[in-house]
PDB file of N, CA and C in Angstrom:
ATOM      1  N   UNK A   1     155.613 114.864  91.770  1.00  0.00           N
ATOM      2  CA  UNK A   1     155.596 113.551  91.160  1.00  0.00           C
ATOM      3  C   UNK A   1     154.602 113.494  90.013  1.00  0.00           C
ATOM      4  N   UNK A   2     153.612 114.052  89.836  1.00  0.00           N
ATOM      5  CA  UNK A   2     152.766 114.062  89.150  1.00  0.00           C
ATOM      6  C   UNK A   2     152.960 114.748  87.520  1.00  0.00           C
ATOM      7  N   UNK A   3     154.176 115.625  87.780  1.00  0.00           N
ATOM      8  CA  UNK A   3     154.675 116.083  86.722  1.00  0.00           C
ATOM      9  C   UNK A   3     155.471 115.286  86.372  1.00  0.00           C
ATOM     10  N   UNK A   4     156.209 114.819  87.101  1.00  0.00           N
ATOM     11  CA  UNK A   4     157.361 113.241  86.507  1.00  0.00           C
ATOM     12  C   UNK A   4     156.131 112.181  85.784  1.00  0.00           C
ATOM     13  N   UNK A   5     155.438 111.636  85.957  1.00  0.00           N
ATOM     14  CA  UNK A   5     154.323 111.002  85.609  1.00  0.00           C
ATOM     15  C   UNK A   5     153.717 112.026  84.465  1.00  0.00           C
ATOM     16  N   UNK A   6     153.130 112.742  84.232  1.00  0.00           N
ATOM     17  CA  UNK A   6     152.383 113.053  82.817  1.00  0.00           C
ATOM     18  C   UNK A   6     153.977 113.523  81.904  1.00  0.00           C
ATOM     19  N   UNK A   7     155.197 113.389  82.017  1.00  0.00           N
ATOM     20  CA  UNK A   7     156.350 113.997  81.074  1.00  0.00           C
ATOM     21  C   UNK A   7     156.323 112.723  80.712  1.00  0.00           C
ATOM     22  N   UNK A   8     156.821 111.055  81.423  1.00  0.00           N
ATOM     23  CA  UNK A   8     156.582 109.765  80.991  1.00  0.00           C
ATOM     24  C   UNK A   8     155.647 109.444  79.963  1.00  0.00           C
ATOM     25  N   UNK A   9     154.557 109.461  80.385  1.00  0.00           N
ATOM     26  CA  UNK A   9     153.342 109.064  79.922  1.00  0.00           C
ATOM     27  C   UNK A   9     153.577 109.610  78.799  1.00  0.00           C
ATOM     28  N   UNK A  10     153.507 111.045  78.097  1.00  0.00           N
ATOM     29  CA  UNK A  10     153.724 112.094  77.502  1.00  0.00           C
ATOM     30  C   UNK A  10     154.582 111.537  76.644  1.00  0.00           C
ATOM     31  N   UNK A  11     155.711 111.003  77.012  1.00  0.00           N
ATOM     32  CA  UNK A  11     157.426 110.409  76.068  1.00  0.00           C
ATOM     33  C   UNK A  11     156.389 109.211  75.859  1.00  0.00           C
ATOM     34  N   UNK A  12     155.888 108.631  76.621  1.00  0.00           N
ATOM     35  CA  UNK A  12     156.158 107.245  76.029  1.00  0.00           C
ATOM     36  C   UNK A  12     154.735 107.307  74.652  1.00  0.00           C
ATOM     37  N   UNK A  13     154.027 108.051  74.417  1.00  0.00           N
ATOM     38  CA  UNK A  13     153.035 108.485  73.725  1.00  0.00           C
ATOM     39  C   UNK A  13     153.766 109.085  72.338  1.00  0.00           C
ATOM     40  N   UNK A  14     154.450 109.843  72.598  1.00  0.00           N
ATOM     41  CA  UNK A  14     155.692 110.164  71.159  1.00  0.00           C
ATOM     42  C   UNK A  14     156.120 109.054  70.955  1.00  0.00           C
ATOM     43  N   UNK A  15     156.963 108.301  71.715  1.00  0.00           N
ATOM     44  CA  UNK A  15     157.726 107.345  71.367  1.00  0.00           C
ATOM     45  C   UNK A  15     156.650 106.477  70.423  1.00  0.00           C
ATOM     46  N   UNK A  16     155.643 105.668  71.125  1.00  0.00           N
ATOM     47  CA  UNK A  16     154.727 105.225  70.116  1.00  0.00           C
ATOM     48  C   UNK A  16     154.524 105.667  69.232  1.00  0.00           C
ATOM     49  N   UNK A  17     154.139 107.012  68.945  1.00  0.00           N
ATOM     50  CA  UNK A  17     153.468 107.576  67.505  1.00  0.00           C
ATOM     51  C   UNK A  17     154.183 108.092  66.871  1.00  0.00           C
ATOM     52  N   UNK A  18     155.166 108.297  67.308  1.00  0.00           N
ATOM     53  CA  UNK A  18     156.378 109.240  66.285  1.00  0.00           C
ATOM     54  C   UNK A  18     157.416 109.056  66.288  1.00  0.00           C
ATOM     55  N   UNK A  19     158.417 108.473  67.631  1.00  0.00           N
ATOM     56  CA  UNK A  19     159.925 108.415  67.291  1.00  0.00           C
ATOM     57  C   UNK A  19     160.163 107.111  66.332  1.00  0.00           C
ATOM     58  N   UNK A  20     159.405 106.164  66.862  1.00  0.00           N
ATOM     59  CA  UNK A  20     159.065 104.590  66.005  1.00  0.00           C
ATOM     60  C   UNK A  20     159.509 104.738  64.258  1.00  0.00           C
ATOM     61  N   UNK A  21     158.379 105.477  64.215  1.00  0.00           N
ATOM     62  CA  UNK A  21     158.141 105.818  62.845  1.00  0.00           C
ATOM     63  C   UNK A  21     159.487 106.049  61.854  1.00  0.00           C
ATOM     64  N   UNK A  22     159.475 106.847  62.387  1.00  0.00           N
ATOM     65  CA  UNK A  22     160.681 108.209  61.708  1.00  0.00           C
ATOM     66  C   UNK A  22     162.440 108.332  62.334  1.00  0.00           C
ATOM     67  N   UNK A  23     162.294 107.421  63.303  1.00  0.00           N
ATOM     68  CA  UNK A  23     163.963 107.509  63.929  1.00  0.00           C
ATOM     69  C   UNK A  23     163.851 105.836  63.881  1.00  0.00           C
ATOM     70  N   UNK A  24     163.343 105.032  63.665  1.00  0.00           N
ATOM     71  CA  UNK A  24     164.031 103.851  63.879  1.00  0.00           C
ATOM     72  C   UNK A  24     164.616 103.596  62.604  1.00  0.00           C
ATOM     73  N   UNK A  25     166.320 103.098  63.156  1.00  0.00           N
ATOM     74  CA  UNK A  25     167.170 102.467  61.723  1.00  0.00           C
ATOM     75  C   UNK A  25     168.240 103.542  61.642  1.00  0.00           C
ATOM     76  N   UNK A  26     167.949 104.789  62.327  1.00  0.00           N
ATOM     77  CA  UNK A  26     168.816 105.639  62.063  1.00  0.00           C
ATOM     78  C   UNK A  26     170.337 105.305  62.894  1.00  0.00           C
ATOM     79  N   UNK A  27     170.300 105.572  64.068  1.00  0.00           N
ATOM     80  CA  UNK A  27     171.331 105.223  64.740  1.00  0.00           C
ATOM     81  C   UNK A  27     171.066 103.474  65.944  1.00  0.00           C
ATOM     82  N   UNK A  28     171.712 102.827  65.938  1.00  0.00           N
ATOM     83  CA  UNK A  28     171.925 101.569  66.481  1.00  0.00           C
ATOM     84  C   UNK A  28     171.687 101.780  67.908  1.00  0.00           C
ATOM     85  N   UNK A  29     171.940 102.885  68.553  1.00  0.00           N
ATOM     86  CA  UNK A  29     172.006 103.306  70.279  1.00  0.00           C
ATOM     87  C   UNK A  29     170.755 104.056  70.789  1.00  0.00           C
ATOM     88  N   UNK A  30     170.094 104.589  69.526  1.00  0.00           N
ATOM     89  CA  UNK A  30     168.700 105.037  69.524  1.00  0.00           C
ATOM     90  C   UNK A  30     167.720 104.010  69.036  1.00  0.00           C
ATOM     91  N   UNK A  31     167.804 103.148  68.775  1.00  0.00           N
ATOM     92  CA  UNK A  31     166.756 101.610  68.503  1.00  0.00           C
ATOM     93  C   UNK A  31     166.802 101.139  69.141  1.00  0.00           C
ATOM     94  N   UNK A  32     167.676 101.430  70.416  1.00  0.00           N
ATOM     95  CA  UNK A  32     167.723 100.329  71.583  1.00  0.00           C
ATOM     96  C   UNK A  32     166.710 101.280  72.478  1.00  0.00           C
ATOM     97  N   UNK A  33     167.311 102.460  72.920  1.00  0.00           N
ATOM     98  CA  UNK A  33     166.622 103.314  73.978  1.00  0.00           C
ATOM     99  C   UNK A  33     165.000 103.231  73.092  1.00  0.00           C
ATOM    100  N   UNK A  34     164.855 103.745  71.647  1.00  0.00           N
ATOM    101  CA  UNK A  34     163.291 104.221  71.535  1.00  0.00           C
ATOM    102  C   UNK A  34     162.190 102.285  71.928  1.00  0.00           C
ATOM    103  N   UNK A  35     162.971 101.681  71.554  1.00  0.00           N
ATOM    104  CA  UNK A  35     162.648  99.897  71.267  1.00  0.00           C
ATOM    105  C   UNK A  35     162.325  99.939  72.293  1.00  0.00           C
ATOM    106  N   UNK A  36     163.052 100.002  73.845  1.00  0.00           N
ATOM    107  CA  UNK A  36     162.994  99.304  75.283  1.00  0.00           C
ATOM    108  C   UNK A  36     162.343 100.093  76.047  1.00  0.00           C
ATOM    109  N   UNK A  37     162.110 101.654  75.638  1.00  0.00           N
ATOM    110  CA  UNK A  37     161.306 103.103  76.464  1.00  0.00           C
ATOM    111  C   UNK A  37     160.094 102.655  77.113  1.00  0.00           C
ATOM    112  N   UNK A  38     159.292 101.391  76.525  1.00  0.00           N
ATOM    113  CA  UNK A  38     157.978 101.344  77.217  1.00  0.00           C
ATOM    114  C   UNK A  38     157.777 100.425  77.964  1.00  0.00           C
ATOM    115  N   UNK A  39     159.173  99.617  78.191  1.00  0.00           N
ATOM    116  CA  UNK A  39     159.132  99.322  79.405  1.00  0.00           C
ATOM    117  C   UNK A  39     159.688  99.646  80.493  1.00  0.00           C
ATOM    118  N   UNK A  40     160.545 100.582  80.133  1.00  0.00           N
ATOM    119  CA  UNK A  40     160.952 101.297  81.205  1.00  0.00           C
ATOM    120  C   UNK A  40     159.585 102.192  81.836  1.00  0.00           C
ATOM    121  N   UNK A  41     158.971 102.813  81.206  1.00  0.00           N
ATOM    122  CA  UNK A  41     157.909 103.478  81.534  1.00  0.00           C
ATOM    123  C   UNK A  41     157.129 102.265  82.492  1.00  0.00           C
ATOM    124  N   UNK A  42     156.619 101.609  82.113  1.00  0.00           N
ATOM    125  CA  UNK A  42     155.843 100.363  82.455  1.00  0.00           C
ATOM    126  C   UNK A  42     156.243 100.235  84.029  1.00  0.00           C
ATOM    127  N   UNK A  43     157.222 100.122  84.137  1.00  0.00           N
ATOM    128  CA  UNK A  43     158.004  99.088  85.091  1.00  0.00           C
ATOM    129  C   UNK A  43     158.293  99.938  86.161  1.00  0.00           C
ATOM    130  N   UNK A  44     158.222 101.666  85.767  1.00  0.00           N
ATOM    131  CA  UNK A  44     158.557 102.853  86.779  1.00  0.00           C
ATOM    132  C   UNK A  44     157.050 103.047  87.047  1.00  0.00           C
ATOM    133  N   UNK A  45     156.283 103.362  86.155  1.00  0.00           N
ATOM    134  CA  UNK A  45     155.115 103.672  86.683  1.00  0.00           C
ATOM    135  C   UNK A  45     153.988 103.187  87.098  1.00  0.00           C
ATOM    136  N   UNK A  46     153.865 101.925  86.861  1.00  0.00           N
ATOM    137  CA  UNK A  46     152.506 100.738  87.390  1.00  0.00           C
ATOM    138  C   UNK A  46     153.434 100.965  88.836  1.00  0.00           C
ATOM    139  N   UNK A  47     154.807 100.234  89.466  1.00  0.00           N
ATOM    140  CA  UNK A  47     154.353 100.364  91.020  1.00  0.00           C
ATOM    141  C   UNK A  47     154.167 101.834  91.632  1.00  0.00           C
ATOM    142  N   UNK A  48     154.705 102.537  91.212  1.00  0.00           N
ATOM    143  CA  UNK A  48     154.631 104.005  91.551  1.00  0.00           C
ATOM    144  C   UNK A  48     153.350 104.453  91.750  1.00  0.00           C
ATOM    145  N   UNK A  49     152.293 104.304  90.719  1.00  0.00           N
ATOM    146  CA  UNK A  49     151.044 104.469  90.832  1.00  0.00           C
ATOM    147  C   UNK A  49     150.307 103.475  91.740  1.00  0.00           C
ATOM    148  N   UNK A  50     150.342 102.651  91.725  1.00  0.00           N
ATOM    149  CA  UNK A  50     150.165 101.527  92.504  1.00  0.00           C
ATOM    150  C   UNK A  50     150.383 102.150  94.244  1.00  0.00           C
ATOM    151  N   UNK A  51     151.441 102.518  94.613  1.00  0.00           N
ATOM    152  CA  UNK A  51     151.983 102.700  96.006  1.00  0.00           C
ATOM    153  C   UNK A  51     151.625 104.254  96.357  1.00  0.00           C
ATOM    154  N   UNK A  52     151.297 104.968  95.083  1.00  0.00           N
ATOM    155  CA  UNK A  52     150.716 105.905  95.817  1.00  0.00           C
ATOM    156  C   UNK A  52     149.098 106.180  95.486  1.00  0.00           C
ATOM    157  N   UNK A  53     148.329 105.611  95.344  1.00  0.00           N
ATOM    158  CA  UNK A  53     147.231 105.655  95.570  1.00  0.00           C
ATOM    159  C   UNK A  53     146.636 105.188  96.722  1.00  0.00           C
ATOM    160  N   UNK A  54     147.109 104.153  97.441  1.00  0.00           N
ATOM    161  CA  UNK A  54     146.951 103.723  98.422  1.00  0.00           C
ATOM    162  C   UNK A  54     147.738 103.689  99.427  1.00  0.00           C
ATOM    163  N   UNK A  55     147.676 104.391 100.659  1.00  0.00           N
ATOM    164  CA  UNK A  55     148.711 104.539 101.465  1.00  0.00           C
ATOM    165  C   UNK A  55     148.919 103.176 102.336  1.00  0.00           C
ATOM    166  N   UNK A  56     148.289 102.288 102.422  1.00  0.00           N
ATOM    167  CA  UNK A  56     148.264 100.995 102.870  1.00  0.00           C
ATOM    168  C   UNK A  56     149.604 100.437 101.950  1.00  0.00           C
ATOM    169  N   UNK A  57     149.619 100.416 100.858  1.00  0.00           N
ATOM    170  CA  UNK A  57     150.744  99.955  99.922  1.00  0.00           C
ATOM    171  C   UNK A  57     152.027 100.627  99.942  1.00  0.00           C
ATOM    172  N   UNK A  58     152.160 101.432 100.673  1.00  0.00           N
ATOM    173  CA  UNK A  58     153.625 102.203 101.168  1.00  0.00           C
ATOM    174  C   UNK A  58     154.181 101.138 101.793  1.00  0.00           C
ATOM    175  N   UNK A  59     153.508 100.471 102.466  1.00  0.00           N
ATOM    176  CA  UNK A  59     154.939  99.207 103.523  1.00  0.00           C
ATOM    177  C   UNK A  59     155.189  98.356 102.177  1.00  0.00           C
ATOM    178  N   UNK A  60     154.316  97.855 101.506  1.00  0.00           N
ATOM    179  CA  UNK A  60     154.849  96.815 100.652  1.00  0.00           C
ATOM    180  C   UNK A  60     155.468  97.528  99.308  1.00  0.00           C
ATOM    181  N   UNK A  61     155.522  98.642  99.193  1.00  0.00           N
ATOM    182  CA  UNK A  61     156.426  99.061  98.160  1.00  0.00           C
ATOM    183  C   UNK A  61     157.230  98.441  97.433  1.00  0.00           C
ATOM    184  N   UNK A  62     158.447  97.720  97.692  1.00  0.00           N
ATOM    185  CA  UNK A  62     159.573  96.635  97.140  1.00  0.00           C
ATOM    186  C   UNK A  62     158.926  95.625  96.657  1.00  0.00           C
ATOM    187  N   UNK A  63     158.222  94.988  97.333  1.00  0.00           N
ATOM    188  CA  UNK A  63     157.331  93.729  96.838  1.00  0.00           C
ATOM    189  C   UNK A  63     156.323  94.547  95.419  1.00  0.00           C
ATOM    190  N   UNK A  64     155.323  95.140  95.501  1.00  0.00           N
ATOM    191  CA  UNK A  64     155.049  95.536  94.369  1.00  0.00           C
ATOM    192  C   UNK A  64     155.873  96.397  93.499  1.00  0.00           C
ATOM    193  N   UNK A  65     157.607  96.845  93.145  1.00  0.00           N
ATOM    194  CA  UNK A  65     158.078  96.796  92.701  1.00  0.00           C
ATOM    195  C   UNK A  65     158.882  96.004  91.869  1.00  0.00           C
ATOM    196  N   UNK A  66     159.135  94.939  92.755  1.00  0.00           N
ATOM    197  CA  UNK A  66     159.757  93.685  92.243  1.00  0.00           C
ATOM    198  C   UNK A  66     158.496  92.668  91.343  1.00  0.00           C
ATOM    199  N   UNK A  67     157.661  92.556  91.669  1.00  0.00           N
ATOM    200  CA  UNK A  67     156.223  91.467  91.554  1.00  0.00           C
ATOM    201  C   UNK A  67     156.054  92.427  89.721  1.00  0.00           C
ATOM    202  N   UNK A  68     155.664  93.675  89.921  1.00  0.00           N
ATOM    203  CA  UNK A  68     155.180  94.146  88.782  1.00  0.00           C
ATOM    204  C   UNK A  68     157.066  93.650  87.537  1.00  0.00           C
ATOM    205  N   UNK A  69     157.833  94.383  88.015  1.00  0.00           N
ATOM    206  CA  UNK A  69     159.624  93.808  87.080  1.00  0.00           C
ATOM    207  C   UNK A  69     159.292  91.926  86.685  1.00  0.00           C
ATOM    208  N   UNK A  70     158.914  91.428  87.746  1.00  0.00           N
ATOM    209  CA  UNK A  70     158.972  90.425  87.429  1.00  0.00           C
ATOM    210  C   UNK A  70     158.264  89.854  85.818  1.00  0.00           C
ATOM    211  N   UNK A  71     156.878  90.410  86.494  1.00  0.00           N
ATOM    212  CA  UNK A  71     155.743  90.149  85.846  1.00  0.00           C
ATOM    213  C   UNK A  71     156.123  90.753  83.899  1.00  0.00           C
ATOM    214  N   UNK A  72     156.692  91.923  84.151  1.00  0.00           N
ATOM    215  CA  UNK A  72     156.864  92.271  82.842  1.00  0.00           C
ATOM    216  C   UNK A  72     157.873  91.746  82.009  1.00  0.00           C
ATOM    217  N   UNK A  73     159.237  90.844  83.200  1.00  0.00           N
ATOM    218  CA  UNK A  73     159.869  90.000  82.213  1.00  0.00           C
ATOM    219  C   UNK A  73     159.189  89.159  82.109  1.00  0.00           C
ATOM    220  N   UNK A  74     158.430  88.483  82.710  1.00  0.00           N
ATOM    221  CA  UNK A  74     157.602  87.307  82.089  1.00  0.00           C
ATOM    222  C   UNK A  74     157.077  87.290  80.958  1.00  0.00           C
ATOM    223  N   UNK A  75     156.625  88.560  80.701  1.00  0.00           N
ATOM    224  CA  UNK A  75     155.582  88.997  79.767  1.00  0.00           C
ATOM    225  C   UNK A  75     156.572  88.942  78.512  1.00  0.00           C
ATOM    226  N   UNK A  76     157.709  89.188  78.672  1.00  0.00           N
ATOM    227  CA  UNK A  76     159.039  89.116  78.103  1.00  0.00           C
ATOM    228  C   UNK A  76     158.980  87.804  77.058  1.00  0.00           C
ATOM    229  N   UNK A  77     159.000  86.435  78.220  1.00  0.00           N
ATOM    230  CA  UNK A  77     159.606  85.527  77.624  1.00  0.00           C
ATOM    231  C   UNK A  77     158.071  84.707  77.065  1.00  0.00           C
ATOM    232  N   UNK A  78     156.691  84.944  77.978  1.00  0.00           N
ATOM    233  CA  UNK A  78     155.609  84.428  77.353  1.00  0.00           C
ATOM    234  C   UNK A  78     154.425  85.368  76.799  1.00  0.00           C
ATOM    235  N   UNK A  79     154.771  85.755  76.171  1.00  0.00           N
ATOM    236  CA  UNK A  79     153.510  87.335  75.386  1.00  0.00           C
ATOM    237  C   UNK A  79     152.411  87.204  75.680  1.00  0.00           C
ATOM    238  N   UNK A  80     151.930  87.290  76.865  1.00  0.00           N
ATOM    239  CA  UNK A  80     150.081  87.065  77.217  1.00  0.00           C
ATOM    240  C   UNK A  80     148.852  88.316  77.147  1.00  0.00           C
ATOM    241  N   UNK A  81     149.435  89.315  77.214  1.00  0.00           N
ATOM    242  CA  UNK A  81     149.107  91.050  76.908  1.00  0.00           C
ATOM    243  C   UNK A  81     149.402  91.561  75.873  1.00  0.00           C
ATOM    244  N   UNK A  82     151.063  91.355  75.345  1.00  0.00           N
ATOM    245  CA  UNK A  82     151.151  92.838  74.120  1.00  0.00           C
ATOM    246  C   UNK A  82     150.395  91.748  73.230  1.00  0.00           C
ATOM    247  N   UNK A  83     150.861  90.210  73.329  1.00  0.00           N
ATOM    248  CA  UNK A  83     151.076  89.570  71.975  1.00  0.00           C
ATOM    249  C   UNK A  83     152.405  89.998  71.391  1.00  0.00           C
ATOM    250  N   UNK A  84     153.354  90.342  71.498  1.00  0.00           N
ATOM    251  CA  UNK A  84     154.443  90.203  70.741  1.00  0.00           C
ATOM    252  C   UNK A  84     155.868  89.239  71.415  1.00  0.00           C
ATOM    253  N   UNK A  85     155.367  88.575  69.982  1.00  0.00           N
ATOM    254  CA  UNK A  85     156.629  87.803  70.277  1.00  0.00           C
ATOM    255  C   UNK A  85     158.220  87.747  70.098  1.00  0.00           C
ATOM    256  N   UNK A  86     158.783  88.634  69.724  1.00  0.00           N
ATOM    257  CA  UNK A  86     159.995  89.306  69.762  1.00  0.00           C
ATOM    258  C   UNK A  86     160.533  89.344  70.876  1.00  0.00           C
ATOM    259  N   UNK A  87     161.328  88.454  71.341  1.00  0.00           N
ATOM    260  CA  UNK A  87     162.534  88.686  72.435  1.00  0.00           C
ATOM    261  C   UNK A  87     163.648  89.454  72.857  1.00  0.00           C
ATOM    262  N   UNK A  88     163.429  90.566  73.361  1.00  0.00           N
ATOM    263  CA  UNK A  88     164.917  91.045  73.167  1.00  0.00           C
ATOM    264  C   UNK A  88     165.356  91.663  74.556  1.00  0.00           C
ATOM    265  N   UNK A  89     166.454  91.234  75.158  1.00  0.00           N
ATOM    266  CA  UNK A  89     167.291  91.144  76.677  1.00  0.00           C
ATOM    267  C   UNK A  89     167.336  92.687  76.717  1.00  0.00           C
ATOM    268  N   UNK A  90     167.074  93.564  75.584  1.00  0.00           N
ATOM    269  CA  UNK A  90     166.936  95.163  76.102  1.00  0.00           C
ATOM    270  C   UNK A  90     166.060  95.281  76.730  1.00  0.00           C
ATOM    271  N   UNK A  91     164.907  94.575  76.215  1.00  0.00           N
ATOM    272  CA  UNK A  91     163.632  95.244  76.968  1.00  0.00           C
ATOM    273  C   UNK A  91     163.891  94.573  78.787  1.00  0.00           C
ATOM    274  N   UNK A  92     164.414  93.454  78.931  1.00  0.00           N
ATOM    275  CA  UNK A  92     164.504  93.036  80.012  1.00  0.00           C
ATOM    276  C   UNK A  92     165.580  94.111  80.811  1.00  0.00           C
ATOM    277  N   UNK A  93     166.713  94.502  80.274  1.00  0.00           N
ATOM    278  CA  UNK A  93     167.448  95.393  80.911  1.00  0.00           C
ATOM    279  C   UNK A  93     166.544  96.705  81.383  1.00  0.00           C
ATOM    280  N   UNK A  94     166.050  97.003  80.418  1.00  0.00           N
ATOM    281  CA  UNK A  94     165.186  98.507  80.836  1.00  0.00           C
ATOM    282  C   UNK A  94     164.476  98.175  81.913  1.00  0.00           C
ATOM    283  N   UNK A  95     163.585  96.964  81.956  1.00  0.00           N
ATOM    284  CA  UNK A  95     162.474  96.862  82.942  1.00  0.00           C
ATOM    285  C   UNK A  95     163.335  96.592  84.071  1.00  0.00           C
ATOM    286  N   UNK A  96     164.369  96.357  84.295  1.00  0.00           N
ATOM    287  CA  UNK A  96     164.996  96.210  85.803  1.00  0.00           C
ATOM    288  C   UNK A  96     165.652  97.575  86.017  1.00  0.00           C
ATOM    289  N   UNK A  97     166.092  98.328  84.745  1.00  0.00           N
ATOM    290  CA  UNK A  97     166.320  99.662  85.466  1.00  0.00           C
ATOM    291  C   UNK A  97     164.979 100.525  85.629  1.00  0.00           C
ATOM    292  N   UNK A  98     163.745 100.552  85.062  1.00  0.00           N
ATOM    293  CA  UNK A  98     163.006 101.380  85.453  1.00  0.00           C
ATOM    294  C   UNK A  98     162.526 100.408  86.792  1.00  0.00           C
ATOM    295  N   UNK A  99     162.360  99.483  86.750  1.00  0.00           N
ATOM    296  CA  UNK A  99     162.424  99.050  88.575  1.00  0.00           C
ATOM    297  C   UNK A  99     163.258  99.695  89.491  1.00  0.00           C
ATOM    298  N   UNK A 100     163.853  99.438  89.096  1.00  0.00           N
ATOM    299  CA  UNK A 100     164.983 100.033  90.373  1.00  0.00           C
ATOM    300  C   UNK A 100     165.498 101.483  90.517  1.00  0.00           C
ATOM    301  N   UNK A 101     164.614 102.088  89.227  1.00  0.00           N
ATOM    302  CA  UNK A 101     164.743 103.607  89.529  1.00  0.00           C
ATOM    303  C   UNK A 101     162.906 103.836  90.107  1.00  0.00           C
ATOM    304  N   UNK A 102     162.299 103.119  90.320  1.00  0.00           N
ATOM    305  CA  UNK A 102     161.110 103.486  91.106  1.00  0.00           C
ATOM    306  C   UNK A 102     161.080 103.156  92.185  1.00  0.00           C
ATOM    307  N   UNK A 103     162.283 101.727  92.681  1.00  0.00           N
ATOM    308  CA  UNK A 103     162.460 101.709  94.050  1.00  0.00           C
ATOM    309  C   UNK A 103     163.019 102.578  94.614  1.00  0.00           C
ATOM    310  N   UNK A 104     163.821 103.046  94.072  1.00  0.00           N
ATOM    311  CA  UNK A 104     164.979 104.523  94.584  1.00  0.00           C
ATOM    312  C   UNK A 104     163.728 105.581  94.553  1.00  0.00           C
ATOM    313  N   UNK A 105     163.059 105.856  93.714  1.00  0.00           N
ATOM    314  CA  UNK A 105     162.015 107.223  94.194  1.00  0.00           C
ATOM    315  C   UNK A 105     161.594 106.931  95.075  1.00  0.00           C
ATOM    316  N   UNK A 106     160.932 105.433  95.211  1.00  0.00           N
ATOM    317  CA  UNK A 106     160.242 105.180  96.351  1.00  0.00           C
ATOM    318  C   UNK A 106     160.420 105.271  98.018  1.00  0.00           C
ATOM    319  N   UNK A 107     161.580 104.761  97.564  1.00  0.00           N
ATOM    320  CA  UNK A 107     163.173 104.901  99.040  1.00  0.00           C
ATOM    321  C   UNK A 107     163.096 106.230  99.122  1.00  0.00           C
ATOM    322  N   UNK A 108     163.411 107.003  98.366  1.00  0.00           N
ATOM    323  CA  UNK A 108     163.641 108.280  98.361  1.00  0.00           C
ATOM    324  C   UNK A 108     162.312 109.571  99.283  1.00  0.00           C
ATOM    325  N   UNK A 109     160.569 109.034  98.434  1.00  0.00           N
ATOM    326  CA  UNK A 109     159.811 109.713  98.788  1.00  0.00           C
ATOM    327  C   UNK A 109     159.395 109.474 100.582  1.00  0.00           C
ATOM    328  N   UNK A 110     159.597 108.433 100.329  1.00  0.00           N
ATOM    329  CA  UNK A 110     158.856 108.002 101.842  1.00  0.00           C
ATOM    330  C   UNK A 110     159.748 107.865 102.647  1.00  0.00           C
ATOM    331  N   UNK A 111     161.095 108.028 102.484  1.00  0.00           N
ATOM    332  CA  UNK A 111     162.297 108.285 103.784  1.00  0.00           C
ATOM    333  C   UNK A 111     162.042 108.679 105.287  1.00  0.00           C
ATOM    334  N   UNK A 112     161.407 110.259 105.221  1.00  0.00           N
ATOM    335  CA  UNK A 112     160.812 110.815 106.269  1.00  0.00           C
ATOM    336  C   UNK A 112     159.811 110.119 107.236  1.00  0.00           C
ATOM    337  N   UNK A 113     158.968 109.238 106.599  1.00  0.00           N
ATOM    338  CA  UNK A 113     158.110 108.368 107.325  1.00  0.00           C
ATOM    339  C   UNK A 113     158.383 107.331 108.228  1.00  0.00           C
ATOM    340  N   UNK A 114     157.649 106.919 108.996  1.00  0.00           N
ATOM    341  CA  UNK A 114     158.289 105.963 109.919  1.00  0.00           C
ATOM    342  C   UNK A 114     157.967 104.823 109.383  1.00  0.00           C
ATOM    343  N   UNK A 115     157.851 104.718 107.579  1.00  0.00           N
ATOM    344  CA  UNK A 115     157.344 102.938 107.120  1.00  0.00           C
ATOM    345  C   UNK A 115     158.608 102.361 106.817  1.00  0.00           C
ATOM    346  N   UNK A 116     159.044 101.278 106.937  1.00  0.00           N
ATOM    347  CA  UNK A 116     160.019 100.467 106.592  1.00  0.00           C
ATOM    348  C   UNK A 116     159.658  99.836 105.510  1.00  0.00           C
ATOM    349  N   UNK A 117     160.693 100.019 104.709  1.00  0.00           N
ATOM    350  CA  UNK A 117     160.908  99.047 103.200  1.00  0.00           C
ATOM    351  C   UNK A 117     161.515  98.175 103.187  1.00  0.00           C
TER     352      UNK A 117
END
């Protein structure tokens, strides 16, 4: 997992400093993915990190999956962190799929255990 986590981190660090730059405008299907990438990142990796640093936070997994998705569409519709005010229903799409692809790791890692999600 830890290698899934620094390749993210890693993309979403290009994406900022370089795909931005130099690929936006080019293709219409790549301004959406490079535009919405950091919240997908966001939204996979705050609960992920979150649930595994603390093994107490393994039962509530879903809840701090959902709570953090929430929180970042909020952030969506009232800008209290980036400051940007630009609306756009991609970034909201991404942040519910990188939710729900961190609930599925999550489902996924801790299966074997006897914690219920």
């Amino acid at each position: 997992m830890k290698f899934i986590k620094f390749i993210l981190i890693f993309l979403f660090l290009i994406n900022k400093f370089l795909f931005r730059k130099y690929l936006i405008g080019i293709y219409f299907t790549l301004d959406i993915i490079i535009g919405s990438f950091p919240n997908f990142v966001a939204s996979f990796l705050i609960p992920v990190v979150i649930v595994e640093t603390k093994d107490k936070n393994k039962n509530k997994s879903t809840d701090i999956v959902i709570i953090t998705s929430l929180l970042l569409i909020f952030e969506e519709f009232y800008p209290i962190i980036s400051g940007n005010v630009v609306y756009d229903v991609n970034d909201i799409l991404f942040t519910i799929l990188g939710g729900a692809i961190a609930l599925l790791h999550l489902r996924y890692t801790y299966t074997n255990s006897n914690r219920k999600f």
